[in-house]
Protein backbone atom coordinates (compact mmCIF):
# COMPACT_ATOMS: atom_id res chain seq x y z
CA UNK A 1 -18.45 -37.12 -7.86
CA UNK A 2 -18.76 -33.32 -7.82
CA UNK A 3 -16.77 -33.74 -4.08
CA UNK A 4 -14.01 -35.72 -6.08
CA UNK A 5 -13.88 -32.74 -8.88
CA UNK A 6 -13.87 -29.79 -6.03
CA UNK A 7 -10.63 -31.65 -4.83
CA UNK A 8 -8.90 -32.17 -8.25
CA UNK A 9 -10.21 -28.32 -9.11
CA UNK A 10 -8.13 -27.24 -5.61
CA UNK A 11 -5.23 -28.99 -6.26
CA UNK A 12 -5.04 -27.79 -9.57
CA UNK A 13 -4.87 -24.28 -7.76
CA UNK A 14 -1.90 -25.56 -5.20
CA UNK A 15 -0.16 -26.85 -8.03
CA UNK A 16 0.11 -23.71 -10.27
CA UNK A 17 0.19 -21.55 -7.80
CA UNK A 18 3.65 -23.15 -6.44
CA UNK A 19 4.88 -21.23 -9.85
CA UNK A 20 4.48 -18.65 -7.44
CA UNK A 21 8.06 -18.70 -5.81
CA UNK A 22 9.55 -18.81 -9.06
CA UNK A 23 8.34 -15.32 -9.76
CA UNK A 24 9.45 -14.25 -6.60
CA UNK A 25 12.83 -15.43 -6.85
CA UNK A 26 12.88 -14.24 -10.26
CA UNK A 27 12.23 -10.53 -8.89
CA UNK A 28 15.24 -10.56 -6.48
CA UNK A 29 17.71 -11.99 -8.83
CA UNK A 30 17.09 -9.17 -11.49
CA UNK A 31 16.92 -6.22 -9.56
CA UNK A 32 13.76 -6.12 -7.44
CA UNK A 33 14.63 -5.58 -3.56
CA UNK A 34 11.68 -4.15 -2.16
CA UNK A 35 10.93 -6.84 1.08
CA UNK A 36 7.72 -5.30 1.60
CA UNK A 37 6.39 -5.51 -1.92
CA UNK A 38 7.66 -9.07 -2.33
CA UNK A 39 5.70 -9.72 0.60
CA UNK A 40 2.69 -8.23 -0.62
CA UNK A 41 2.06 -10.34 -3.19
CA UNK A 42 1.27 -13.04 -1.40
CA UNK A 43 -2.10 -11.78 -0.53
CA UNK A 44 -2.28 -8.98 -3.10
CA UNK A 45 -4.58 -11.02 -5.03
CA UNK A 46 -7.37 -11.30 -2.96
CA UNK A 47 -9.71 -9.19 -5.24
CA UNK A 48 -9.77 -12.09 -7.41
CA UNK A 49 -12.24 -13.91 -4.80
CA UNK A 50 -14.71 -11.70 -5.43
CA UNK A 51 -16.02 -12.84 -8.81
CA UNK A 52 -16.51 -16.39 -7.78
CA UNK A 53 -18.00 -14.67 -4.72
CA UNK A 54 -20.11 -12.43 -6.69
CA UNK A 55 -21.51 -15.26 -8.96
CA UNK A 56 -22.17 -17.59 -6.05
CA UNK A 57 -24.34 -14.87 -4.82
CA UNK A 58 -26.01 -13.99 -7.82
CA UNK A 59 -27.26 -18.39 -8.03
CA UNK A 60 -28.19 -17.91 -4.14
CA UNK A 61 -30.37 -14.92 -5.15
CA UNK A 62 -32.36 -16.52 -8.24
CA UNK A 63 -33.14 -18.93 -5.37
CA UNK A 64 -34.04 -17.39 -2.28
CA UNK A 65 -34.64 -12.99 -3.11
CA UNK A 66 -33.81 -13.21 0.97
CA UNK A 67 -30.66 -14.68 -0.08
CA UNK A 68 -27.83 -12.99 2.40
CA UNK A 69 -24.62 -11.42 0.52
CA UNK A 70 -22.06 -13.59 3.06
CA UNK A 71 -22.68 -16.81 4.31
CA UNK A 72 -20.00 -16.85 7.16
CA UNK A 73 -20.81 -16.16 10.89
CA UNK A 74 -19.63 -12.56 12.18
CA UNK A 75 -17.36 -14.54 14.57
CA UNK A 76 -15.96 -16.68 11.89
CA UNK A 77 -14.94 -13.40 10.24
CA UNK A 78 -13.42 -12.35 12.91
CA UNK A 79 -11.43 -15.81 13.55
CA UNK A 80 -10.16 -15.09 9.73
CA UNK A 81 -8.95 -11.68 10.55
CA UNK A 82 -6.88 -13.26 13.64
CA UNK A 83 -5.51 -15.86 10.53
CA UNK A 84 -5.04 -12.98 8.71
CA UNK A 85 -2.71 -11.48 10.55
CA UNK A 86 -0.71 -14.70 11.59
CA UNK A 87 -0.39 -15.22 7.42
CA UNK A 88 1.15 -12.08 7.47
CA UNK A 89 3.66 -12.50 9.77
CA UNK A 90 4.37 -15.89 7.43
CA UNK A 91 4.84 -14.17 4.16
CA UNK A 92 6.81 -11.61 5.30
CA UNK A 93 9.12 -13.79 7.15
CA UNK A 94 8.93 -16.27 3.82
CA UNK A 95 9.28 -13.11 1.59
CA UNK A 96 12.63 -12.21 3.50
CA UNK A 97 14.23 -15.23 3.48
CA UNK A 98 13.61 -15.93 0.05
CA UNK A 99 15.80 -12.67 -0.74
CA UNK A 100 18.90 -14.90 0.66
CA UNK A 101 17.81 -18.13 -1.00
CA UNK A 102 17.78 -20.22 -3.78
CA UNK A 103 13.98 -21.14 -5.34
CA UNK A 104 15.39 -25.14 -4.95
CA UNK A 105 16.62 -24.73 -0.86
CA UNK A 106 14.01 -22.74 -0.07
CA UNK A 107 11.06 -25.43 -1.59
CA UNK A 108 12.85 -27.98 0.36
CA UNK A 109 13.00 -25.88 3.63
CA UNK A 110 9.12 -24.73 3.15
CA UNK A 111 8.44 -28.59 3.07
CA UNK A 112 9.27 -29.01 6.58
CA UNK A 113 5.98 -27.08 6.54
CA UNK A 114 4.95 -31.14 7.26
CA UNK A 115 6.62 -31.50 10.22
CA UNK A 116 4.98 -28.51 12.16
CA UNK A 117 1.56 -29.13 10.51
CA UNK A 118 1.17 -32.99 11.62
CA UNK A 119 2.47 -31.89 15.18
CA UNK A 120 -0.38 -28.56 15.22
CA UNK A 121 -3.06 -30.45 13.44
CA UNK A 122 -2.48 -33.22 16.33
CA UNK A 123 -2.81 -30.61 19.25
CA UNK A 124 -5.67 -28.31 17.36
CA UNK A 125 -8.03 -30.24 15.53
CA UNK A 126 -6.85 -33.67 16.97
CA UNK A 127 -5.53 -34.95 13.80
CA UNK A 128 -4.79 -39.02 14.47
CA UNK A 129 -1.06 -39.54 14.22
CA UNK A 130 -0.03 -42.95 12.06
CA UNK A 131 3.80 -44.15 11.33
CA UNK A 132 3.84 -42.69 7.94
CA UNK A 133 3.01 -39.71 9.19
CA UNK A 134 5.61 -39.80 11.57
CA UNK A 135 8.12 -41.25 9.17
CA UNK A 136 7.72 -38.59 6.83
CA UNK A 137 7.84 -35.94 9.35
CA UNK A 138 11.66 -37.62 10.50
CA UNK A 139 12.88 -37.95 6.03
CA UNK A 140 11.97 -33.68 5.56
CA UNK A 141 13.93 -33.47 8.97
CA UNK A 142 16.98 -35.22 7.88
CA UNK A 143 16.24 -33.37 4.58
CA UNK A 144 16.38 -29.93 5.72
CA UNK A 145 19.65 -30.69 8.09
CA UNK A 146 21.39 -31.82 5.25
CA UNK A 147 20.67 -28.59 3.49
CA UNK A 148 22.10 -27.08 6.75
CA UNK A 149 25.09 -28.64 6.51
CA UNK A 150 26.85 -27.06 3.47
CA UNK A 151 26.07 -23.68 3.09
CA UNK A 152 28.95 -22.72 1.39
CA UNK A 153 27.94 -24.34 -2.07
CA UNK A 154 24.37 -23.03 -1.87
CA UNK A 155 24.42 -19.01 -1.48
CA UNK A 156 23.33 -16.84 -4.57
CA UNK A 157 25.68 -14.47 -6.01
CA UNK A 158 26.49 -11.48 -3.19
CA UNK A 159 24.58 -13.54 -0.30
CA UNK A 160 26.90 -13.40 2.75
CA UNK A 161 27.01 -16.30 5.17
CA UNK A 162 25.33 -14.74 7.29
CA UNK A 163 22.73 -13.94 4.92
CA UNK A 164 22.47 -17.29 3.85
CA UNK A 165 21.99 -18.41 7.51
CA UNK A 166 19.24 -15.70 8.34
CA UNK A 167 17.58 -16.51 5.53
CA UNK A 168 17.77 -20.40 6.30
CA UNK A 169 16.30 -19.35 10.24
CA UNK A 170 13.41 -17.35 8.49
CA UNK A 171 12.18 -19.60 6.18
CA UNK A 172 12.11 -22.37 8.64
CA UNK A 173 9.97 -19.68 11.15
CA UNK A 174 7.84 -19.34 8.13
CA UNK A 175 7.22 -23.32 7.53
CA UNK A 176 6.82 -23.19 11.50
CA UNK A 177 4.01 -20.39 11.37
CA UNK A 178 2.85 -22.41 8.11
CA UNK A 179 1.76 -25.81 10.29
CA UNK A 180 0.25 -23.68 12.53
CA UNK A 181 -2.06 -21.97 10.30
CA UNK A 182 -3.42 -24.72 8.40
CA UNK A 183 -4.59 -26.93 11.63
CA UNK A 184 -6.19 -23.27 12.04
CA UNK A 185 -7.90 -22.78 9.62
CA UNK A 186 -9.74 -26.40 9.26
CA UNK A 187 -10.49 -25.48 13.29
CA UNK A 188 -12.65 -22.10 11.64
CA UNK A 189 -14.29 -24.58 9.13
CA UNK A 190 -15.58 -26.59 12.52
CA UNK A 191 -16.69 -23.74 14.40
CA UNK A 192 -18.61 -22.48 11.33
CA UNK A 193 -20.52 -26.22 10.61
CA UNK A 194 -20.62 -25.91 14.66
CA UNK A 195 -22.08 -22.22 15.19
CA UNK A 196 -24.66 -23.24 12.10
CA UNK A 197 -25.99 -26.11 13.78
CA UNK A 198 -23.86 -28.69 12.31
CA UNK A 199 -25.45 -27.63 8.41
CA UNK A 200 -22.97 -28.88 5.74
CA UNK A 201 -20.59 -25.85 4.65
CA UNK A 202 -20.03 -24.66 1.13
CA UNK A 203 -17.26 -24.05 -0.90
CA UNK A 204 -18.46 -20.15 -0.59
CA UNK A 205 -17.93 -19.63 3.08
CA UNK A 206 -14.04 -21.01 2.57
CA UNK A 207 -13.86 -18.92 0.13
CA UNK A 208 -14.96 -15.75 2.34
CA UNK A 209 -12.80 -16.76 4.96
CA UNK A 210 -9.78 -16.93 2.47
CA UNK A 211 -11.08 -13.28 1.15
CA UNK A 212 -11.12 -12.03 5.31
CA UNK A 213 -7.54 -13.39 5.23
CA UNK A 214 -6.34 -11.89 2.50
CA UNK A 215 -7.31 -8.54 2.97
CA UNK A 216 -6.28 -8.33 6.76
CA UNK A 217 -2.85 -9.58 5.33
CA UNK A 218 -2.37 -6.89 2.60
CA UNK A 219 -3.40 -3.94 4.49
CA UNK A 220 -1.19 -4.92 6.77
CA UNK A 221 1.48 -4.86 3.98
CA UNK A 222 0.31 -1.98 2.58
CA UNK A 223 1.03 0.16 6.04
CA UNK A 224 4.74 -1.46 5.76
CA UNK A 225 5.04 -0.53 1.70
CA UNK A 226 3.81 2.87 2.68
CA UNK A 227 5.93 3.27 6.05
CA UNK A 228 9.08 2.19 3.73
CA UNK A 229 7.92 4.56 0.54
CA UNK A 230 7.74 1.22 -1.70
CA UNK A 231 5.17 2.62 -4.07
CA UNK A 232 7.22 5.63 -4.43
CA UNK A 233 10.19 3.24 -5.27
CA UNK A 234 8.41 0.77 -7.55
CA UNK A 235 8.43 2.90 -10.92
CA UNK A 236 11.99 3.43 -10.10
CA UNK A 237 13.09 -0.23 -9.75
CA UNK A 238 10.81 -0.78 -12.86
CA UNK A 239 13.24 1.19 -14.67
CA UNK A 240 15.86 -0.43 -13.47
CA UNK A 241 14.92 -4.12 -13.91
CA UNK A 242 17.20 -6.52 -15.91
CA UNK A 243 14.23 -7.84 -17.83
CA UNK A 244 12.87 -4.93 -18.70
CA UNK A 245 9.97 -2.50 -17.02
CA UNK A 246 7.27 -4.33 -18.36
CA UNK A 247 8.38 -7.63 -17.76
CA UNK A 248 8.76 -5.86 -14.49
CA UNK A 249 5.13 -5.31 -14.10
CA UNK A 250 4.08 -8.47 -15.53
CA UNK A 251 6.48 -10.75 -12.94
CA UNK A 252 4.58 -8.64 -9.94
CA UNK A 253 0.93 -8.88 -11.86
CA UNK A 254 1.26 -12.78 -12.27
CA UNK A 255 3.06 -13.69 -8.58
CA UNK A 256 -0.44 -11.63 -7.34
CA UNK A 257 -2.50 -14.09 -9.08
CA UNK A 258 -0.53 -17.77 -8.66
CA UNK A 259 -0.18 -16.70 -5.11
CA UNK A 260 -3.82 -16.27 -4.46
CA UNK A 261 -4.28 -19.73 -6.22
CA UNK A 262 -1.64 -21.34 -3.89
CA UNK A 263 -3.52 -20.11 -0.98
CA UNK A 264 -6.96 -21.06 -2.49
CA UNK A 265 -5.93 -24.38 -3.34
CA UNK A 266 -4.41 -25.14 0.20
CA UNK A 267 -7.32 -23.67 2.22
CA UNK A 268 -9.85 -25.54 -0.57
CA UNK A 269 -7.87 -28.61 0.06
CA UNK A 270 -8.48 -28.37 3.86
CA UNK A 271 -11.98 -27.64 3.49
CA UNK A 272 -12.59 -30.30 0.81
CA UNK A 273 -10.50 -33.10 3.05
CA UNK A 274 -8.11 -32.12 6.15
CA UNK A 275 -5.52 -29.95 7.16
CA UNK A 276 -2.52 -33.19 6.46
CA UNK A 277 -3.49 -33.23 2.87
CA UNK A 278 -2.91 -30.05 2.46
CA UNK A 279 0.25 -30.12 4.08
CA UNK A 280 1.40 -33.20 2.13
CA UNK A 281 0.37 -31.82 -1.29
CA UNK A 282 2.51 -29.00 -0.86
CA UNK A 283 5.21 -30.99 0.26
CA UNK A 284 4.71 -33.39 -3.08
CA UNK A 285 5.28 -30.28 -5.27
CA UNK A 286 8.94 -30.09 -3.98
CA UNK A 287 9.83 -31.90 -7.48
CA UNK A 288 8.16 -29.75 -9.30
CA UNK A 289 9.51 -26.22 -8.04
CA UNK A 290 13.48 -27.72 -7.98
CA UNK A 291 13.18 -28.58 -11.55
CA UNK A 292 11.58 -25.35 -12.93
CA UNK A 293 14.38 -23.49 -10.82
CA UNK A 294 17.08 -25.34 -12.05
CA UNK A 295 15.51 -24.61 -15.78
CA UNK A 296 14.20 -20.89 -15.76
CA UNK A 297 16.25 -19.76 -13.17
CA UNK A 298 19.77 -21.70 -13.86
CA UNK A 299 19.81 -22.72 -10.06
CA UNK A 300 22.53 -25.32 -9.43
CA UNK A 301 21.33 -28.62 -8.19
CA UNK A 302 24.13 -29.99 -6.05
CA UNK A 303 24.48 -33.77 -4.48
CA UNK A 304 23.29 -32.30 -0.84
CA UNK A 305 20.19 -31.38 -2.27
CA UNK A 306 19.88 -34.34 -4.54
CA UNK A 307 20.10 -36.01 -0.99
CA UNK A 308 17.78 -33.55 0.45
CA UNK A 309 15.15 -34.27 -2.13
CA UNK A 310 15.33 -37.97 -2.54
CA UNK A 311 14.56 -38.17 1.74
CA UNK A 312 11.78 -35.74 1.29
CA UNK A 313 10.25 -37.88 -1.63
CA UNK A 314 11.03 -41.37 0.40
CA UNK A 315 9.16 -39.43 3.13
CA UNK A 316 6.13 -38.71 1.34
CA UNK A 317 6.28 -42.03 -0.64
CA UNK A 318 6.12 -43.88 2.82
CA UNK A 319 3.30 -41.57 3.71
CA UNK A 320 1.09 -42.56 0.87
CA UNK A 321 1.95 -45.82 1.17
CA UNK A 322 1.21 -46.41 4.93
CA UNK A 323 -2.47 -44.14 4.10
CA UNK A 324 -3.24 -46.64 1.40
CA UNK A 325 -2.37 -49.84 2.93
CA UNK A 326 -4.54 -48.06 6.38
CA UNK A 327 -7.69 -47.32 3.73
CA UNK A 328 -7.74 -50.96 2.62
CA UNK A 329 -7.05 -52.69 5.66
CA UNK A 330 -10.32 -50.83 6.69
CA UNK A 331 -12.37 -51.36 3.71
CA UNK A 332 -11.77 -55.33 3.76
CA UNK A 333 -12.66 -54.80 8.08
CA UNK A 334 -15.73 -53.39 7.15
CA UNK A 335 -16.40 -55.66 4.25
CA UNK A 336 -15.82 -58.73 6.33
CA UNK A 337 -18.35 -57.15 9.18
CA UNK A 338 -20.96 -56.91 6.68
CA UNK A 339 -20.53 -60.08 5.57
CA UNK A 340 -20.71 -61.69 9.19
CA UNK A 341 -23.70 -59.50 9.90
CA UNK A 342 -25.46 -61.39 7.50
């Protein structure tokens, strides 16, 4: 039961933080242009961690007075600073695409995320590879080359072409770099049960790892915003913000926070279960990000992505479908082995 409620509490997390690329978008159309601040966010919130952190500590120490203040393995810390700086690589490349793309293309294009994560979770942590999966892999394919396919009806207002195109190529690289991190990360989860002697992990050492990660990410941000004079610039573009400076401030405070609970969620979701749920869940979102665009942001939803959409959602449909029909087929196997045994 308390397993079952850890995974509902994570995907809680994934599914508020996807309100995440909303607020991004919502900074480039009204003003904001600063790459390396957009990016920033992303991992910006990791402070947050450390009140869960610090409470999880405080119960450890009205146990055990011995009780250490991190639970990981120095060499798992160090395996999250190498994720650290792969993730930032990802958000910046996510971060600069988004600047030439609608919220609605860009959710679609991030879903392909699927694709790269069933092939890396197959090679790295010898995920088991079913027909669904593959079948939903080949639907966000056909998805994302539909998108492809009519760029002209899809830039925002003063995106070139060529804009449009980059921006297609980067957020694809980041749904690339995305697979590959996930299949990662539930690899650092093994080697920690492994380098522990095979002792159950908590929810505490994920989140440390996720903490490691987030750091490494922003201060590698930071160097950029510092390099580029973006905190120099930010009370200027404040100022100069179509919704106002404080709205200004408050777009930048909340994309912080429901971008730390995006990344929570999916590295919770891994821990909790495996790296394919975690890619699937944020896949199943898609729906949920085009519609708030279209809303808040007054994004037009053409037929190609209509198209796109409905092939992602058969995708994932088929995928939940085959796992189901797989989970009872081996509960009635196992049921009718029992039954012979006695």
């Amino acid at each position: 039961m308390r397993r079952r409620l850890l995974i509902a509490f994570n995907c809680v997390l994934l599914a508020l933080g996807t309100g995440a690329q909303l607020l991004s978008r919502l900074y480039y159309s009204n003003g904001g242009h600063r790459l390396w601040l957009s990016a920033w966010l992303q991992t910006g919130g990791w402070p947050l961690l450390l009140i869960p952190l610090a409470c999880s500590y405080a119960s450890r120490r009205a146990r055990d007075r011995g009780a250490p203040v991190v639970l990981s393995p120095p060499r798992m810390l160090l395996a999250a600073a190498g994720i650290g700086v792969i993730t930032s690589v990802d958000d910046f490349l996510y971060a600069w695409g988004l600047e030439f793309l609608p919220v609605s293309t860009s959710a679609i294009l991030i879903s392909t995320q699927l694709v790269f994560t069933v092939f890396f979770a197959f090679l790295i942590v010898r995920q088991r590879l079913t027909p669904a999966a593959v079948n939903a892999v080949a639907m966000l394919t056909f998805g994302a080359a539909v998108l492809g396919l009519h760029v002209s009806s899809d830039r925002p207002p003063g995106v070139s072409r060529g804009q449009y195109w980059l921006g297609f190529a980067l957020t694809l690289g980041a749904a690339a770099l995305a697979g590959v991190l996930m299949p990662l990360v539930e690899l650092a989860y093994k080697c920690a049960a492994a380098a522990g002697g095979g002792r159950a992990l908590t929810y505490s050492v994920a989140m440390e790892l996720q903490l490691v990660i987030g750091f490494v990410a922003t201060a590698f941000f930071t160097a950029g915003m510092i390099v580029n004079k973006d905190f120099q610039a930010i009370p200027r573009e404040a100022k100069q913000f179509e919704l106002g400076e404080a709205r200004y401030y408050m777009v930048l405070v909340w994309a912080a926070v429901l971008w730390q609970f995006f990344f929570l969620g999916a590295v919770g979701v891994i821990f909790c279960v495996h790296t394919l749920l975690a890619g699937i869940l944020i896949a199943v979102f898609i729906p949920v990000t085009e519609v708030a665009a279209v809303i808040f942001l007054h994004e037009k939803f053409s037929s190609q992505k209509g198209v796109a959409l409905v092939l992602s959602l058969w995708g994932l449909a088929s995928y939940f479908y085959g796992e189901w029909s797989e989970a009872r087929a081996k509960k009635e196997t196992e049921a009718a082995e029992e039954v012979q045994a006695l």
